[in-house]
C-alpha atoms as a PDB file:
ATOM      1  CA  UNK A   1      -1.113  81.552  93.787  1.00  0.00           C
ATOM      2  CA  UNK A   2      -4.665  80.977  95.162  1.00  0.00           C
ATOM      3  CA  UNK A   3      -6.448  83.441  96.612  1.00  0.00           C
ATOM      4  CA  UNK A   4      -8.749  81.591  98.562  1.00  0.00           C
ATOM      5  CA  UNK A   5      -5.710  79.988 100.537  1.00  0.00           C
ATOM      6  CA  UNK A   6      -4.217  83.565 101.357  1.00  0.00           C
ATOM      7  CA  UNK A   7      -7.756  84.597 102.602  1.00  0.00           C
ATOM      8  CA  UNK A   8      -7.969  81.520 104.401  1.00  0.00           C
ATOM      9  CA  UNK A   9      -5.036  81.440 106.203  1.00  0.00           C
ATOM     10  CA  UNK A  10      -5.090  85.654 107.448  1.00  0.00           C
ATOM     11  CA  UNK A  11      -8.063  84.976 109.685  1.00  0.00           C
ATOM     12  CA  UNK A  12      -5.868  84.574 113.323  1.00  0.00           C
ATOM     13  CA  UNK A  13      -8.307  81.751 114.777  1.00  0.00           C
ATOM     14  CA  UNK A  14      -7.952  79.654 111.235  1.00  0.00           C
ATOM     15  CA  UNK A  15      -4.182  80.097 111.595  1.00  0.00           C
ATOM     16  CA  UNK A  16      -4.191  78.457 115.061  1.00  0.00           C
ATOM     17  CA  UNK A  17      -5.733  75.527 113.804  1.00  0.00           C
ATOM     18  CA  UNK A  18      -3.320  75.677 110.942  1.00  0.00           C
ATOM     19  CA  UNK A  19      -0.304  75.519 113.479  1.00  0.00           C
ATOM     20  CA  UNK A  20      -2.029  72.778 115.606  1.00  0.00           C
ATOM     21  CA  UNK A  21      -2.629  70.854 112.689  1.00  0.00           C
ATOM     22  CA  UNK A  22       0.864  71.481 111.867  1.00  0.00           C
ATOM     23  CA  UNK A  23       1.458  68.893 115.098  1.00  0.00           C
ATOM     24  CA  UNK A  24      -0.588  66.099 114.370  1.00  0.00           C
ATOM     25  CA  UNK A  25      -3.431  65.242 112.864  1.00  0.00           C
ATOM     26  CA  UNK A  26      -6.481  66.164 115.415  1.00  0.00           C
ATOM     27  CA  UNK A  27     -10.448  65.992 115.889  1.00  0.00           C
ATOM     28  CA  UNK A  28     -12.517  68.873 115.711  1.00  0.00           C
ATOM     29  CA  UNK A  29     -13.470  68.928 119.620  1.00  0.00           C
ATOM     30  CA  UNK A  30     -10.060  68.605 120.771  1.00  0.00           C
ATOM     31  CA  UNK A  31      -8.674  71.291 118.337  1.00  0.00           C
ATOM     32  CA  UNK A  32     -11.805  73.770 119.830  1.00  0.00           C
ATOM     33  CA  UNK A  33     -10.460  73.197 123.037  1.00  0.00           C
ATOM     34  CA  UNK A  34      -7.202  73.955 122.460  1.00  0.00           C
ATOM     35  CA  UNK A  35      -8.156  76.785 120.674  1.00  0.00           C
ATOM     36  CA  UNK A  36     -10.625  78.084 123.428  1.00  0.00           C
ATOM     37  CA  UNK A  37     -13.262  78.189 121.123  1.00  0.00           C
ATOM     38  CA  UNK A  38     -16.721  76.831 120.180  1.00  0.00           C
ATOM     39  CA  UNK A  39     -17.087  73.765 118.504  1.00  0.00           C
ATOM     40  CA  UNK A  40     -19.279  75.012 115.606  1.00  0.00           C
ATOM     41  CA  UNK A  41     -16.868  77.735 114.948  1.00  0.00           C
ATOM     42  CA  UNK A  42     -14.183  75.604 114.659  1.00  0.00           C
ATOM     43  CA  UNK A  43     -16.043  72.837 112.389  1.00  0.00           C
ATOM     44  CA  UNK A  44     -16.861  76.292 109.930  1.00  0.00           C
ATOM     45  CA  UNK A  45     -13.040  77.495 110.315  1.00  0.00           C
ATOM     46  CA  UNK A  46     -12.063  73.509 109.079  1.00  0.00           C
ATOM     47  CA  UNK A  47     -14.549  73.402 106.255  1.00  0.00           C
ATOM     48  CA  UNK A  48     -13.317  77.025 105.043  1.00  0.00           C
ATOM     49  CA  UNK A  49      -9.471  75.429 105.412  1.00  0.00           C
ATOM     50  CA  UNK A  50     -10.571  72.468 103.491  1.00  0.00           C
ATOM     51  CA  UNK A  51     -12.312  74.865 100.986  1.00  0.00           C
ATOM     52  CA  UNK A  52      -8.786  76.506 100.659  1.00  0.00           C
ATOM     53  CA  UNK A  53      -6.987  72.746  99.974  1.00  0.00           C
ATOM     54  CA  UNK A  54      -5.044  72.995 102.890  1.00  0.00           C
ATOM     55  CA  UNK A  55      -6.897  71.124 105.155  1.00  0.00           C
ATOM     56  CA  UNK A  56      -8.317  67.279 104.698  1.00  0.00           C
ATOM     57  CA  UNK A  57     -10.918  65.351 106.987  1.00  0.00           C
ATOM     58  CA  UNK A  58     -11.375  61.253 107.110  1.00  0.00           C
ATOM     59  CA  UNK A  59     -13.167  59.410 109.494  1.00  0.00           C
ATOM     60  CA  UNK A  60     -11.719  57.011 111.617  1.00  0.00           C
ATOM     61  CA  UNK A  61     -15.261  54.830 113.198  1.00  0.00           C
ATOM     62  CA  UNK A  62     -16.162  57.445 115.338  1.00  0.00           C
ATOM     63  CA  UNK A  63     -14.509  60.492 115.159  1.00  0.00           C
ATOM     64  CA  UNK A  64     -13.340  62.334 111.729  1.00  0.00           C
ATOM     65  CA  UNK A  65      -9.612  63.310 112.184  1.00  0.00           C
ATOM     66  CA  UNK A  66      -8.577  66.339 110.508  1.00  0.00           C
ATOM     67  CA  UNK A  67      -4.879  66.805 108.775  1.00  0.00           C
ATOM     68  CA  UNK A  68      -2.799  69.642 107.189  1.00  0.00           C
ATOM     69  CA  UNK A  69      -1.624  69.371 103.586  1.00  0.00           C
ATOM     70  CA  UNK A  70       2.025  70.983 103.815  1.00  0.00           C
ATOM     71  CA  UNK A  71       2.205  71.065  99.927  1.00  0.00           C
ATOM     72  CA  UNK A  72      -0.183  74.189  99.240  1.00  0.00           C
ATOM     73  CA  UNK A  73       2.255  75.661 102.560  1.00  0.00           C
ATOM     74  CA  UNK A  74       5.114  74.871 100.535  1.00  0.00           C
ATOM     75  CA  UNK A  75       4.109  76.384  97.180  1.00  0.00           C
ATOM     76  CA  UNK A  76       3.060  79.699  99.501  1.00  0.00           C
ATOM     77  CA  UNK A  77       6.102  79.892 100.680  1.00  0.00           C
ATOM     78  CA  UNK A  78       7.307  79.642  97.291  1.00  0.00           C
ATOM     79  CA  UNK A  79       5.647  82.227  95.555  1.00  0.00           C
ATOM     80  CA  UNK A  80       6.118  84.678  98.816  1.00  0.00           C
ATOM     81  CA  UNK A  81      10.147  83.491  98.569  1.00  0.00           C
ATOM     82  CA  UNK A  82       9.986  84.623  94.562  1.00  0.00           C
ATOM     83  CA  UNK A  83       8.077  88.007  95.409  1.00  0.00           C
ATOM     84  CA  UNK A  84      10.462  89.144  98.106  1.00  0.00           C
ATOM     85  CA  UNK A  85      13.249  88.052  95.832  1.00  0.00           C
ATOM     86  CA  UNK A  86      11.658  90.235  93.299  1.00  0.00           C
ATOM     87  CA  UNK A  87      11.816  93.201  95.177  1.00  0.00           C
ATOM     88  CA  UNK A  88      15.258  93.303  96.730  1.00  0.00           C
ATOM     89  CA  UNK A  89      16.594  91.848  93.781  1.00  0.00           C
ATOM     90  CA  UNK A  90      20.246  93.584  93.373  1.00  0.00           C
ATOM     91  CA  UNK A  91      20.040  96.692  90.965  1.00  0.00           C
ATOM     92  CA  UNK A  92      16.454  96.818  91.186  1.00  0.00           C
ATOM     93  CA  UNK A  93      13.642 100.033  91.924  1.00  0.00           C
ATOM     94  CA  UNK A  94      13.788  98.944  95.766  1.00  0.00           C
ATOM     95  CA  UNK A  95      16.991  99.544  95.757  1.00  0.00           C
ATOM     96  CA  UNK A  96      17.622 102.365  93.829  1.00  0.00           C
ATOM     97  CA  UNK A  97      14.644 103.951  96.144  1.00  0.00           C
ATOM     98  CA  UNK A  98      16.230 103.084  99.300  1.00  0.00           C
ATOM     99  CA  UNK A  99      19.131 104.910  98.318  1.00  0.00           C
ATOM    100  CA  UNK A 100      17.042 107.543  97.384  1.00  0.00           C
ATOM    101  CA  UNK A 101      15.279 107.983 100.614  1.00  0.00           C
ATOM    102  CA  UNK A 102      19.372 108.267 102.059  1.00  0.00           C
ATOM    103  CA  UNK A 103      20.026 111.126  99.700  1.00  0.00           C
ATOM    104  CA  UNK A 104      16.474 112.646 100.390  1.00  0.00           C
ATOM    105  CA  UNK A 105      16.959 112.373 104.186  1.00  0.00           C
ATOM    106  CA  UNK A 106      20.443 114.073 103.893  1.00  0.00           C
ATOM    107  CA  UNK A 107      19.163 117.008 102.191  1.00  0.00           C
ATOM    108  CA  UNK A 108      15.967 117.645 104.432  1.00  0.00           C
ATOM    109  CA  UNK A 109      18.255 117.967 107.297  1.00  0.00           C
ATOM    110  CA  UNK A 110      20.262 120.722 105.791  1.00  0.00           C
ATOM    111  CA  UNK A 111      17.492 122.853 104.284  1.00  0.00           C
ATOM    112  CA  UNK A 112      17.367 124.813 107.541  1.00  0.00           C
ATOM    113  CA  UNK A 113      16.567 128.240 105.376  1.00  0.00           C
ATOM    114  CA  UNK A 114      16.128 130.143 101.913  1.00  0.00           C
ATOM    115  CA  UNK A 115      19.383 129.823 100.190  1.00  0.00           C
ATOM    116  CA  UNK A 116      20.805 126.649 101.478  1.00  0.00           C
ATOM    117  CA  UNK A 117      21.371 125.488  98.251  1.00  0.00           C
ATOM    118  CA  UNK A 118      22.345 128.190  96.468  1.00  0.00           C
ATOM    119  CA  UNK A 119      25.554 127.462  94.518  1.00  0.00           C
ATOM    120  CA  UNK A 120      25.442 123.702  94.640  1.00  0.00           C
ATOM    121  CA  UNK A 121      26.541 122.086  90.767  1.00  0.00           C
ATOM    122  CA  UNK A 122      25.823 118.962  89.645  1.00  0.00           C
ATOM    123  CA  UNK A 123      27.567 117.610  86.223  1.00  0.00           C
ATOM    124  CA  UNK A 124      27.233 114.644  83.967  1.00  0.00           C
ATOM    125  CA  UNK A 125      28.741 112.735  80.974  1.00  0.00           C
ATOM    126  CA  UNK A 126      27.893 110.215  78.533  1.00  0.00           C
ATOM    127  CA  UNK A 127      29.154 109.249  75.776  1.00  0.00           C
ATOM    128  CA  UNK A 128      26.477 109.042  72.753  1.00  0.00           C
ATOM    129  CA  UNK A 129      26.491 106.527  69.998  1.00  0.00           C
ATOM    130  CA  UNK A 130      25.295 108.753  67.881  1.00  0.00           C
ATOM    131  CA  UNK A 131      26.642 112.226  66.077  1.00  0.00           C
ATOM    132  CA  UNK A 132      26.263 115.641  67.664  1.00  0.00           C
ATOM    133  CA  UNK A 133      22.762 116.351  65.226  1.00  0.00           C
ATOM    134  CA  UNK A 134      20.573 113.753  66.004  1.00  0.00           C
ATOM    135  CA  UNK A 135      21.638 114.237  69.609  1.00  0.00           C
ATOM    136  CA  UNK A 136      21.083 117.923  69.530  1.00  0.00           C
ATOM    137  CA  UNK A 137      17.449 116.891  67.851  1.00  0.00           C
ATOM    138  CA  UNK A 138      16.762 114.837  70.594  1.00  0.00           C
ATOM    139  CA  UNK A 139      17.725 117.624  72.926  1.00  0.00           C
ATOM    140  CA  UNK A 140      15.105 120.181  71.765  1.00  0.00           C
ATOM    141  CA  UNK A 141      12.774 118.714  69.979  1.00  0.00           C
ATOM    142  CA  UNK A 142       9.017 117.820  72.156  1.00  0.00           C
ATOM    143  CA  UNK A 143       8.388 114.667  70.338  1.00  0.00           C
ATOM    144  CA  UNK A 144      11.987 113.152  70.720  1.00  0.00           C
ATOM    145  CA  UNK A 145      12.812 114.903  74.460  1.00  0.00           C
ATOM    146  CA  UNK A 146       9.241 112.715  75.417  1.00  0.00           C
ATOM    147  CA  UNK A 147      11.296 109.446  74.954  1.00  0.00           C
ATOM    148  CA  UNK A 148      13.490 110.440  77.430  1.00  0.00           C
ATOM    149  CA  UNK A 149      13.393 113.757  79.644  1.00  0.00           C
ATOM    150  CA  UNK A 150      12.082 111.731  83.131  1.00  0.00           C
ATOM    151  CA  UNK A 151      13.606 109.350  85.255  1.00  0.00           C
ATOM    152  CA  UNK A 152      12.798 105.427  84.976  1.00  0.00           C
ATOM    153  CA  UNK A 153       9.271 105.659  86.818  1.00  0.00           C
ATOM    154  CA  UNK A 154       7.990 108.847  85.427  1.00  0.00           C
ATOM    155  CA  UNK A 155       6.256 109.920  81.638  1.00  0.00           C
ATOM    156  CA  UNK A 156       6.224 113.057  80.361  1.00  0.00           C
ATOM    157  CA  UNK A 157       2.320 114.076  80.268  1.00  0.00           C
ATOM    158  CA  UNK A 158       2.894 118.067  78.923  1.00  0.00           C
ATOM    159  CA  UNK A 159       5.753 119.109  77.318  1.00  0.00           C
ATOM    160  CA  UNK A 160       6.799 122.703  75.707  1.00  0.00           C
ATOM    161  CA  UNK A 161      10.434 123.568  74.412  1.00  0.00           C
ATOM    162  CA  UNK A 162      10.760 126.267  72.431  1.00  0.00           C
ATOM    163  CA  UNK A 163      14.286 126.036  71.214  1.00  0.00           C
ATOM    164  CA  UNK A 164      15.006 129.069  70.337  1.00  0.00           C
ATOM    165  CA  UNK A 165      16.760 132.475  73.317  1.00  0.00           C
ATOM    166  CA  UNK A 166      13.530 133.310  74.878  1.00  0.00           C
ATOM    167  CA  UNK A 167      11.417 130.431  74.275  1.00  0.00           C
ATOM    168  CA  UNK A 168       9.173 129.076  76.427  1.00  0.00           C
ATOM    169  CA  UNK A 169      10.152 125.089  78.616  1.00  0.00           C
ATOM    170  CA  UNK A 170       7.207 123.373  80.405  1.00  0.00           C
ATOM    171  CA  UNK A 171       7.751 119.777  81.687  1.00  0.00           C
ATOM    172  CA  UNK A 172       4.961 117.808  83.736  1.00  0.00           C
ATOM    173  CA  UNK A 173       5.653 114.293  84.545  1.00  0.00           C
ATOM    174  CA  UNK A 174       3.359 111.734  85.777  1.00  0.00           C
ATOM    175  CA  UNK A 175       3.957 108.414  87.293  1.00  0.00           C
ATOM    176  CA  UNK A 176       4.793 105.942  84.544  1.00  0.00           C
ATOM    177  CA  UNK A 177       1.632 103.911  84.632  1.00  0.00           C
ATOM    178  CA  UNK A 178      -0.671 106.538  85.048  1.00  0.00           C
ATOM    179  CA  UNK A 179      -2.072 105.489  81.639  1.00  0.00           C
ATOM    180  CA  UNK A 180      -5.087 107.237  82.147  1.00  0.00           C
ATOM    181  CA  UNK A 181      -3.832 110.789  83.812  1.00  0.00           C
ATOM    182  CA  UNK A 182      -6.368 109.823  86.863  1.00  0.00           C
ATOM    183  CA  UNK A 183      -3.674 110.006  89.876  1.00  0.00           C
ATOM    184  CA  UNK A 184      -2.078 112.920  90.907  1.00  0.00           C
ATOM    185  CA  UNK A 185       0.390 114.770  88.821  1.00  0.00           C
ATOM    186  CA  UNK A 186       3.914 113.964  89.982  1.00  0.00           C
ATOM    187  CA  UNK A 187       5.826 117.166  89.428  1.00  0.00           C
ATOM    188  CA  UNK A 188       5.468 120.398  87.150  1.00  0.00           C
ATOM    189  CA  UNK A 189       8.494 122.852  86.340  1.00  0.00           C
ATOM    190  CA  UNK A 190       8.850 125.659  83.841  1.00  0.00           C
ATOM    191  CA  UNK A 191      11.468 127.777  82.181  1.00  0.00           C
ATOM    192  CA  UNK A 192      13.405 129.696  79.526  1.00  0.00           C
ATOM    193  CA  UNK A 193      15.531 128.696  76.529  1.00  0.00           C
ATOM    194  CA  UNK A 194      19.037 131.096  77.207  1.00  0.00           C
ATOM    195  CA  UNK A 195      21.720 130.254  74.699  1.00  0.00           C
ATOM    196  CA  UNK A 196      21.135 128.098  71.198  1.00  0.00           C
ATOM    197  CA  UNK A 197      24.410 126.806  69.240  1.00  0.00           C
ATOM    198  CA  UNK A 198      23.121 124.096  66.952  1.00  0.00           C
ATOM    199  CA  UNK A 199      24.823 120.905  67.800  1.00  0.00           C
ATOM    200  CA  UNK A 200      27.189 122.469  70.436  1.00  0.00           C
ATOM    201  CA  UNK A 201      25.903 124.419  73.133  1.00  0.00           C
ATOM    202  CA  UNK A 202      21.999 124.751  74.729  1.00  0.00           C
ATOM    203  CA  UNK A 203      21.545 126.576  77.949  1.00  0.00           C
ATOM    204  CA  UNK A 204      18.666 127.011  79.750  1.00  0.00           C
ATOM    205  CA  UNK A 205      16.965 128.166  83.593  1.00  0.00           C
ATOM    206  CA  UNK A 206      14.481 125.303  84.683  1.00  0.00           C
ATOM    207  CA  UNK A 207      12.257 126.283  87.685  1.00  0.00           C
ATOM    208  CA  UNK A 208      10.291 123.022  89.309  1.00  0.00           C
ATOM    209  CA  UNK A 209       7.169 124.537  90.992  1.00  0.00           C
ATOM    210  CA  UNK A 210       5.851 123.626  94.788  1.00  0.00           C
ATOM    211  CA  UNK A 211       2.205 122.958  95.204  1.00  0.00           C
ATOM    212  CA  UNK A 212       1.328 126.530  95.567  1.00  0.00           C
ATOM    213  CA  UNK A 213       2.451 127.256  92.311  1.00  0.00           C
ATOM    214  CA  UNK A 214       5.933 129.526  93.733  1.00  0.00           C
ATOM    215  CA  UNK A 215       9.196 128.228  92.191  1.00  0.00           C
ATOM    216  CA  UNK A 216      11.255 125.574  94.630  1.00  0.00           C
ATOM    217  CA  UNK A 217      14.196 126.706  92.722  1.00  0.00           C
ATOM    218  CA  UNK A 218      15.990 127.633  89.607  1.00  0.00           C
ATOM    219  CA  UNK A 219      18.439 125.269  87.737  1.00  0.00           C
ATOM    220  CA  UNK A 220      21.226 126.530  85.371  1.00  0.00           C
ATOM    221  CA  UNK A 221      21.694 124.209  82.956  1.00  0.00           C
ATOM    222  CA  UNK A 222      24.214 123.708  80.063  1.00  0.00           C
ATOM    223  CA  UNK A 223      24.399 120.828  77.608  1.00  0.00           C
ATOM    224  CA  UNK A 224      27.879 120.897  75.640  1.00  0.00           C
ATOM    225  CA  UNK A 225      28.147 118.711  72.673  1.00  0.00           C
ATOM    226  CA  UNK A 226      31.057 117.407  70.743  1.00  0.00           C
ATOM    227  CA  UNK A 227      31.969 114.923  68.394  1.00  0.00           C
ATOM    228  CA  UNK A 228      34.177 111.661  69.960  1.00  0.00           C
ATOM    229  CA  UNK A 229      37.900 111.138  69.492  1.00  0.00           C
ATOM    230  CA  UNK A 230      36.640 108.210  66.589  1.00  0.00           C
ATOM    231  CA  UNK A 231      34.319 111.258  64.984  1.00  0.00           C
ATOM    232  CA  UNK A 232      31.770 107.706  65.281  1.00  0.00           C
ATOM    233  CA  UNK A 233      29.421 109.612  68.700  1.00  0.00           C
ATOM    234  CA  UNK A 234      28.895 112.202  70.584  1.00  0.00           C
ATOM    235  CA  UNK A 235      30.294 113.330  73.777  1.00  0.00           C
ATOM    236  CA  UNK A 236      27.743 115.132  76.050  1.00  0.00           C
ATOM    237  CA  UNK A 237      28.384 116.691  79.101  1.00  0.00           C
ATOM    238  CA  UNK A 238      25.536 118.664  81.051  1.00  0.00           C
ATOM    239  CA  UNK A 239      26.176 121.045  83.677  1.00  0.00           C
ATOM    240  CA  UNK A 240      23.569 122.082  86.490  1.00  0.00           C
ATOM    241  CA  UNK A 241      23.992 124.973  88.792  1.00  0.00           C
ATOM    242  CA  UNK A 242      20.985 126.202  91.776  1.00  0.00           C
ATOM    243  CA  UNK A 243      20.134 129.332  93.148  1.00  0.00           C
ATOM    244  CA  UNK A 244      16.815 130.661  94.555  1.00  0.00           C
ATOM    245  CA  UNK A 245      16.803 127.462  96.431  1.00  0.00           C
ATOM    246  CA  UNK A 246      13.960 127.843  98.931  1.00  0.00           C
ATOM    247  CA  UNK A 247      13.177 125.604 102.362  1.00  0.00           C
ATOM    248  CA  UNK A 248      11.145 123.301 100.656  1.00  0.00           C
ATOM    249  CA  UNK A 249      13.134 122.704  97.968  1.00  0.00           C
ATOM    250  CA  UNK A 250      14.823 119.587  99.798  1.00  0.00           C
ATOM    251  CA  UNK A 251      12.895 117.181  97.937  1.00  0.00           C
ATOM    252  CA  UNK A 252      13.186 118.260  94.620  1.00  0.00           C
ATOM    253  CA  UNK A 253      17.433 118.964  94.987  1.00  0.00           C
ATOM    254  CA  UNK A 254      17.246 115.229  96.184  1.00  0.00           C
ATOM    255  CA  UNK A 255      16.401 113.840  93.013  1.00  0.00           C
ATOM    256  CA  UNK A 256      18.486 115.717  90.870  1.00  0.00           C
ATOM    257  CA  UNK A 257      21.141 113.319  90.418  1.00  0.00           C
ATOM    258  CA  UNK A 258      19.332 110.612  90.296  1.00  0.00           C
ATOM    259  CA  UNK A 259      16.524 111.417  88.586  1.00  0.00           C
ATOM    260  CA  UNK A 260      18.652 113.349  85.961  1.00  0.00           C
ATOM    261  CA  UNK A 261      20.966 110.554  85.761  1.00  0.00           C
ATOM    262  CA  UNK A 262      18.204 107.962  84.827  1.00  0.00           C
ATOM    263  CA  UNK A 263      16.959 110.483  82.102  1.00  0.00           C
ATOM    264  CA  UNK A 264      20.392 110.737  80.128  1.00  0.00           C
ATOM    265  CA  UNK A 265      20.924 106.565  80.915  1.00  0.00           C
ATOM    266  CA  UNK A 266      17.527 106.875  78.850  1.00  0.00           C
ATOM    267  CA  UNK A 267      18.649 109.069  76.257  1.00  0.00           C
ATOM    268  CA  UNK A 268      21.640 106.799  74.893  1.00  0.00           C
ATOM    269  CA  UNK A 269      19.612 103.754  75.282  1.00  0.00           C
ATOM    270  CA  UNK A 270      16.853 105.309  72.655  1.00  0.00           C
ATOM    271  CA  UNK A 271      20.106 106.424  70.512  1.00  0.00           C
ATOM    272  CA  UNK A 272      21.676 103.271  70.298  1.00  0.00           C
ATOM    273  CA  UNK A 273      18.763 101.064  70.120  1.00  0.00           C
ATOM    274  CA  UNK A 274      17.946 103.184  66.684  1.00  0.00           C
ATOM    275  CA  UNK A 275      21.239 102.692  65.469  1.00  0.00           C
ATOM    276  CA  UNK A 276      20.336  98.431  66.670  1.00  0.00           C
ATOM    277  CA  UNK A 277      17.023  98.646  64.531  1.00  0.00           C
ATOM    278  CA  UNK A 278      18.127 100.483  61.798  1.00  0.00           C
ATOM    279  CA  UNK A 279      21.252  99.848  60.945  1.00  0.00           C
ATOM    280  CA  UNK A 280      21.394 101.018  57.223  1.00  0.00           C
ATOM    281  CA  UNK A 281      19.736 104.383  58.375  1.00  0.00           C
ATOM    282  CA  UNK A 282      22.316 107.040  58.457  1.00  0.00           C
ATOM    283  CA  UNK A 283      22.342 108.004  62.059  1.00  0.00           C
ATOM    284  CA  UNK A 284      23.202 111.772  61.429  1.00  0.00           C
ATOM    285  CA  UNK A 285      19.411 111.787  60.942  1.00  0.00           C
ATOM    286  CA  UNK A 286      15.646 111.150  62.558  1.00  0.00           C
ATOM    287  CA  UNK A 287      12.756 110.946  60.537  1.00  0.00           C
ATOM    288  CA  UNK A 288      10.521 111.827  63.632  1.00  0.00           C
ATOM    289  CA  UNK A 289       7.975 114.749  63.600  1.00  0.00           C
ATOM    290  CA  UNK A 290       9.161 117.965  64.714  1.00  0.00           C
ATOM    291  CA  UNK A 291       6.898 120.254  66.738  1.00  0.00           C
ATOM    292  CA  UNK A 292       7.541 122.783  69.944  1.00  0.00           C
ATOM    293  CA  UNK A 293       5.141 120.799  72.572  1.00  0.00           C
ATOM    294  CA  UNK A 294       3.560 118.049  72.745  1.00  0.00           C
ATOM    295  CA  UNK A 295       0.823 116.542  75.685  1.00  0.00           C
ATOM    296  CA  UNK A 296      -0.263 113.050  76.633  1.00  0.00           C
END
């Protein structure tokens, strides 16, 4: 799409000669009349429309007639047709946002005080291609929860799990094309490692922080793991539970299931496309680095 034809066409008085054009084909001192402007004006406003390729002048003895090209219009139209297409195409971010902004709406009405959430559970299933140890691996490992551990538009930027009772969880997230860490950081939360059964059972308290650096609340949550009825996956079920929930809060509680949702939808894509790429690899097994953080 040109440029020059959008800039063109958003001044107001070159989009009035547009629309009389759009009549017939018309002089230059009748079009500044029925504008109700000056005739210089509107001879620059033509020559900036012909510029553009919208606009074409011949001269007819004594007077040049000027006449709109509705084929740059058309292709306009086009392109704006494809981009609004683009964005409320069925299944897409626009959508998944909108129904976002319900859910987020919702639960800033009933934050009214400290506590309202207190007791609210959230739980999830999905069914893993892969068996319960790489799964666990990509449960507390830094380098393999990175692939995964934020929702669709977010990237983990700083990342500690210490997978061990005790150990130390830090997750920051940052918009997914913040390439260059420049814009703000999205969200920041921190926590402690409860309960470690290898390939079983992890529990851990997750804390997302507020601006001020005080905890909007604290998350409960419980991964089980075990092996499918074909002994071929994994079935993993994660369990959420809030308390400490403070006013502003709402926000955060808002995203859980969605946001949490996107992150395990993430998790069995990365498992299954390994087991796509590599099929001859025995998927028991990563051979990714292990380390307890890890910081982009």
């Amino acid at each position: 799409m040109d440029a020059t034809l959008l800039a063109a066409l958003a001044d107001p008085a070159r989009w009035r000669l547009v629309c009389l054009l759009a009549e017939r084909p018309r002089p230059v001192g009748v079009l500044a009349q029925l504008a109700e402007a000056r005739q210089p004006q509107t001879t620059k406003h033509l020559q900036t429309l012909e510029r553009a390729g919208v606009v074409t002048s011949q001269r007819y003895g004594q007077r040049r007639l000027y006449t709109l090209r509705p084929g740059p219009l058309r292709d306009l139209a086009a392109t704006l047709n494809q981009l609004a297409d683009t964005a409320d195409r069925p299944g897409g971010p626009r959508e998944t946002h909108d129904r976002h902004a319900v859910t987020l709406d919702a639960e800033r009405r009933a934050a009214e005080e400290p506590g309202w959430a207190d007791g609210r559970s959230f739980g999830f299933r999905r069914t893993l291609t892969a068996h319960p140890e790489p799964v666990w691996r990509h449960l507390t490992e830094p380098s393999l929860l990175a692939r995964w551990w934020t929702p669709n538009d977010l990237r983990v930027s700083e990342l500690v799990f210490q997978a061990q009772p005790g150990g130390r969880i830090v997750l920051e997230y940052r918009d997914v094309e913040d390439a260059d860490s420049s814009d703000v950081v999205v969200g920041r939360a921190e926590g402690v490692v409860e309960e470690v059964h290898p390939q079983e059972r992890l529990t851990y308290r997750m804390s997302p922080l507020l601006p001020n650096g005080e905890r909007a609340f604290t998350a409960h949550v419980a991964f089980t793991l075990r092996p499918t009825d074909t002994g071929t996956g994994t079935q993993l079920d994660a369990h959420w539970r809030i308390d400490g929930s403070t006013v502003e809060s709402a926000d955060f509680i808002a995203g859980i299931e969605l946001g949490f949702g996107q992150s395990l939808d993430k998790l069995a894509e990365t498992l299954t496309d390994h087991a796509q790429h590599n099929p001859d690899t025995d998927t028991r097994s990563f051979p990714w680095d292990d380390s307890s953080s890890t910081s982009q």
